[in-house]
C-alpha atoms as a PDB file:
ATOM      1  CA  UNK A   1     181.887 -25.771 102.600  1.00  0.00           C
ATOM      2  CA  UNK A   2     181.068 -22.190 102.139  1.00  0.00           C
ATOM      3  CA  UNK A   3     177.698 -20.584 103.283  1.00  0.00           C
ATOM      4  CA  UNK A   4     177.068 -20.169  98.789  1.00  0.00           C
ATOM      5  CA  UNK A   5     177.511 -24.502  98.664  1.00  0.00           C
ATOM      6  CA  UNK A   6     175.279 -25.048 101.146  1.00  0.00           C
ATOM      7  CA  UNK A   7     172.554 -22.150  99.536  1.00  0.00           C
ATOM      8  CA  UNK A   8     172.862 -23.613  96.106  1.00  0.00           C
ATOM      9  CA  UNK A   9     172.493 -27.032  97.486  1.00  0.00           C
ATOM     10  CA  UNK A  10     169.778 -29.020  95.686  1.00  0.00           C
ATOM     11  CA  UNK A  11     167.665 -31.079  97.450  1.00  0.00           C
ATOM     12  CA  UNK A  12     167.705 -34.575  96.606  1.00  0.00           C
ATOM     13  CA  UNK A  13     165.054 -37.051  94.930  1.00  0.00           C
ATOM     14  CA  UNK A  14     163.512 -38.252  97.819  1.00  0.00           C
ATOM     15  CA  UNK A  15     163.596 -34.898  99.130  1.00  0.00           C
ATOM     16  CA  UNK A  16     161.727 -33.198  96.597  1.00  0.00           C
ATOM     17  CA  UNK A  17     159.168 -36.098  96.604  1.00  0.00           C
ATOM     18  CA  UNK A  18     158.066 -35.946 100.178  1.00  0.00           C
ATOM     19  CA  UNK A  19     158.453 -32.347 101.245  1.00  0.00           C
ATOM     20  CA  UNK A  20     155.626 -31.253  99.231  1.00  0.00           C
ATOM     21  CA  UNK A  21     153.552 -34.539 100.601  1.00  0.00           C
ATOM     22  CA  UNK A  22     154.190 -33.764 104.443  1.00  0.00           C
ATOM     23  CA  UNK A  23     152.993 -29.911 103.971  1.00  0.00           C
ATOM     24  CA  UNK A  24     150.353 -31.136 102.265  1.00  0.00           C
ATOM     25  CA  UNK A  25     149.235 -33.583 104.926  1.00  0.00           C
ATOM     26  CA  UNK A  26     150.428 -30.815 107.761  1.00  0.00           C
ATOM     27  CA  UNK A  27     148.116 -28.540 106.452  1.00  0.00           C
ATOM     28  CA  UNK A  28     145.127 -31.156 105.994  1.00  0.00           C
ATOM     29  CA  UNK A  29     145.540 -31.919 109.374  1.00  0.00           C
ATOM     30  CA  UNK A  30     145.127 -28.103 110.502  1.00  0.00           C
ATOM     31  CA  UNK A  31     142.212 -27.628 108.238  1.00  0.00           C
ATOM     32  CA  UNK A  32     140.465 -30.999 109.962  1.00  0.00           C
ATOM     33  CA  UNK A  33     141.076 -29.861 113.223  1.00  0.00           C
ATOM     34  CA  UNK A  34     139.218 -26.371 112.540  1.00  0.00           C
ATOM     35  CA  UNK A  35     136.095 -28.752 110.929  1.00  0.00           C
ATOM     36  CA  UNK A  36     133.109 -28.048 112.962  1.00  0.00           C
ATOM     37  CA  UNK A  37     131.712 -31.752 113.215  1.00  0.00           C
ATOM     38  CA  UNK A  38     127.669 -32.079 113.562  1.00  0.00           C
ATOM     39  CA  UNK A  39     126.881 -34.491 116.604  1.00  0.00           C
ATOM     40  CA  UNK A  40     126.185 -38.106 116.391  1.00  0.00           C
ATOM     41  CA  UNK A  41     122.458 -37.107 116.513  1.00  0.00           C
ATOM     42  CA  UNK A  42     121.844 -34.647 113.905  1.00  0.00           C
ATOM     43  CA  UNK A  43     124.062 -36.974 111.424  1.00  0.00           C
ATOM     44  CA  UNK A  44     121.742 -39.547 112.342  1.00  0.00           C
ATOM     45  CA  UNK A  45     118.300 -37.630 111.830  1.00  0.00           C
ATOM     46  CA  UNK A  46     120.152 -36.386 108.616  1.00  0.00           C
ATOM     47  CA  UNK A  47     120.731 -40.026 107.153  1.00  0.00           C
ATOM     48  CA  UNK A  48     117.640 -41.352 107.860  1.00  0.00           C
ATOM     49  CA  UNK A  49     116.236 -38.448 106.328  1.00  0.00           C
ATOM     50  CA  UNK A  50     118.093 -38.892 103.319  1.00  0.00           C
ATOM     51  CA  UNK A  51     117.233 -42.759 102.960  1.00  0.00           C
ATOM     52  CA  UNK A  52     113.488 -42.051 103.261  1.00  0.00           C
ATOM     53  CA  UNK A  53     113.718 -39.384 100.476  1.00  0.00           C
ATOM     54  CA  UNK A  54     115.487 -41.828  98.691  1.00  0.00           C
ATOM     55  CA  UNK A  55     113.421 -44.761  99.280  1.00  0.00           C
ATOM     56  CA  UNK A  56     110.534 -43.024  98.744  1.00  0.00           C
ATOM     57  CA  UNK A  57     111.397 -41.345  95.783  1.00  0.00           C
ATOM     58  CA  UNK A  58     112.306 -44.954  94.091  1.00  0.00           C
ATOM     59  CA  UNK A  59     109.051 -46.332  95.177  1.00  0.00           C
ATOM     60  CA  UNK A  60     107.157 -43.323  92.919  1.00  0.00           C
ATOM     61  CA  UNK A  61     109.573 -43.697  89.988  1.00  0.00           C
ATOM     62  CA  UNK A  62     108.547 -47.503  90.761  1.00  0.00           C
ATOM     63  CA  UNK A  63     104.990 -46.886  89.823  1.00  0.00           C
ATOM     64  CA  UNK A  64     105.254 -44.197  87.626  1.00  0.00           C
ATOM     65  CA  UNK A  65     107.547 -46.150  85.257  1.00  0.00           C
ATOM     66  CA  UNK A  66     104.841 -49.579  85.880  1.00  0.00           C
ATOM     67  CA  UNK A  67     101.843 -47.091  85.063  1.00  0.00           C
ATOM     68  CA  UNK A  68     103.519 -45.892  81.647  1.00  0.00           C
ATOM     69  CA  UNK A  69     104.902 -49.162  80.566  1.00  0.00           C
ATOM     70  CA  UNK A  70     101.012 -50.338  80.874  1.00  0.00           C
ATOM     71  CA  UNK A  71     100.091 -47.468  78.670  1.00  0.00           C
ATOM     72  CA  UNK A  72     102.313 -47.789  76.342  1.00  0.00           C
ATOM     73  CA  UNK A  73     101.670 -51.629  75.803  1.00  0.00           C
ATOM     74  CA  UNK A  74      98.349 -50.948  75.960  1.00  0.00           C
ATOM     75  CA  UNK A  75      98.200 -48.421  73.349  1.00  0.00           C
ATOM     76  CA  UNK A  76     100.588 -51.235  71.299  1.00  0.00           C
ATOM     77  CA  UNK A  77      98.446 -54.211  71.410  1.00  0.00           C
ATOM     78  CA  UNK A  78      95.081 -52.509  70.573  1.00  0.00           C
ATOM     79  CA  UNK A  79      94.278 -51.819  67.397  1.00  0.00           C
ATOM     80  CA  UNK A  80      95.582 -48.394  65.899  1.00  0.00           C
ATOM     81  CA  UNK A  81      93.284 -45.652  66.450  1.00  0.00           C
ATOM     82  CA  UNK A  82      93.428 -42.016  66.055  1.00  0.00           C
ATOM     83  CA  UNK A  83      93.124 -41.712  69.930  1.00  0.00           C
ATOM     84  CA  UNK A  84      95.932 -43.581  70.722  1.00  0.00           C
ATOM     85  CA  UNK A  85      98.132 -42.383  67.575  1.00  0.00           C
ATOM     86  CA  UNK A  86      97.289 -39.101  69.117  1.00  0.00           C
ATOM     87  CA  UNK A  87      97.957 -39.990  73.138  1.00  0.00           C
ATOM     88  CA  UNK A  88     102.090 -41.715  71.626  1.00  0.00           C
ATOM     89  CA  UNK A  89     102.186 -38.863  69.635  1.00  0.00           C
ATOM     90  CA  UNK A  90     101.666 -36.327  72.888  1.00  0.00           C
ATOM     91  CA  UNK A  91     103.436 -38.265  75.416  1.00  0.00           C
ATOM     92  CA  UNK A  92     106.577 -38.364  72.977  1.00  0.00           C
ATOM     93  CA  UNK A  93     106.201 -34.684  72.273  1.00  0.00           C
ATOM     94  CA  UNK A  94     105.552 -33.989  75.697  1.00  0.00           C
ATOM     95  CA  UNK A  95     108.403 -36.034  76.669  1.00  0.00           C
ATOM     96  CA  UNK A  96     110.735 -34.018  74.364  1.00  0.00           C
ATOM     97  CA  UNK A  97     110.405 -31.067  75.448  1.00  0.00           C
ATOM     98  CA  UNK A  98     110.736 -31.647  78.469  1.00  0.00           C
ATOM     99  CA  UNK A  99     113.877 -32.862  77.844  1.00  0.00           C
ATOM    100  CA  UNK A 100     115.195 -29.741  75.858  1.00  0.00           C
ATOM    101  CA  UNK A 101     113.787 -27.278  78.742  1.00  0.00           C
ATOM    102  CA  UNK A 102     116.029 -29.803  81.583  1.00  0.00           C
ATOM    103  CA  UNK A 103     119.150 -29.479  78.924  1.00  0.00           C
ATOM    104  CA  UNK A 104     119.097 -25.741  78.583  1.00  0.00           C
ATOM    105  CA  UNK A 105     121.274 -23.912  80.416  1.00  0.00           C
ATOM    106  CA  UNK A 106     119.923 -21.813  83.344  1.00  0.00           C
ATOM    107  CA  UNK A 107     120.710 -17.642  82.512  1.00  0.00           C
END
């Protein structure tokens, strides 16, 4: 075979298929090994930072969502009033906007 056959030869299925998958992984692999990995101890202080915000932050929605449902049913089983007309009415408005001001996009 001439040096031109052996240039124009195309690779073959399987070829094509896993050269492109081993750079791929070669280059992960370099990329990994330049990671600068925290220490067991600051990934520990980290998590348990993270579950107490977390645990602590479900707790208040806890008793924030308890608190309004007891309005709410409260305002529902008395008798209709113009105070508590007026106290759904805010809380819904109240409610909606903040909704709109959280959807709109930051400039």
């Amino acid at each position: 075979m001439s040096d031109q056959q052996l240039a124009e030869k195309k690779p073959s299925f399987i070829e094509s298929i896993t050269t492109p998958v081993r750079e791929v992984t070669r280059e992960t692999l370099g990329e990994l090994r330049r990671v600068h990995w925290p220490a067991r101890p600051h990934v520990r202080n980290l998590a348990t930072i993270v579950l107490a915000v977390t645990i602590i932050m479900g707790l208040l929605l806890g008793v924030l969502d308890l608190l309004l449902e007891q309005l709410f049913f409260g305002l529902l089983k008395a008798e209709p009033s113009l105070v508590s007309i007026a106290v759904l009415v805010v809380v819904v408005l109240a409610i909606i906007i903040l909704v709109l001001f959280a959807s709109r996009e930051r400039r």
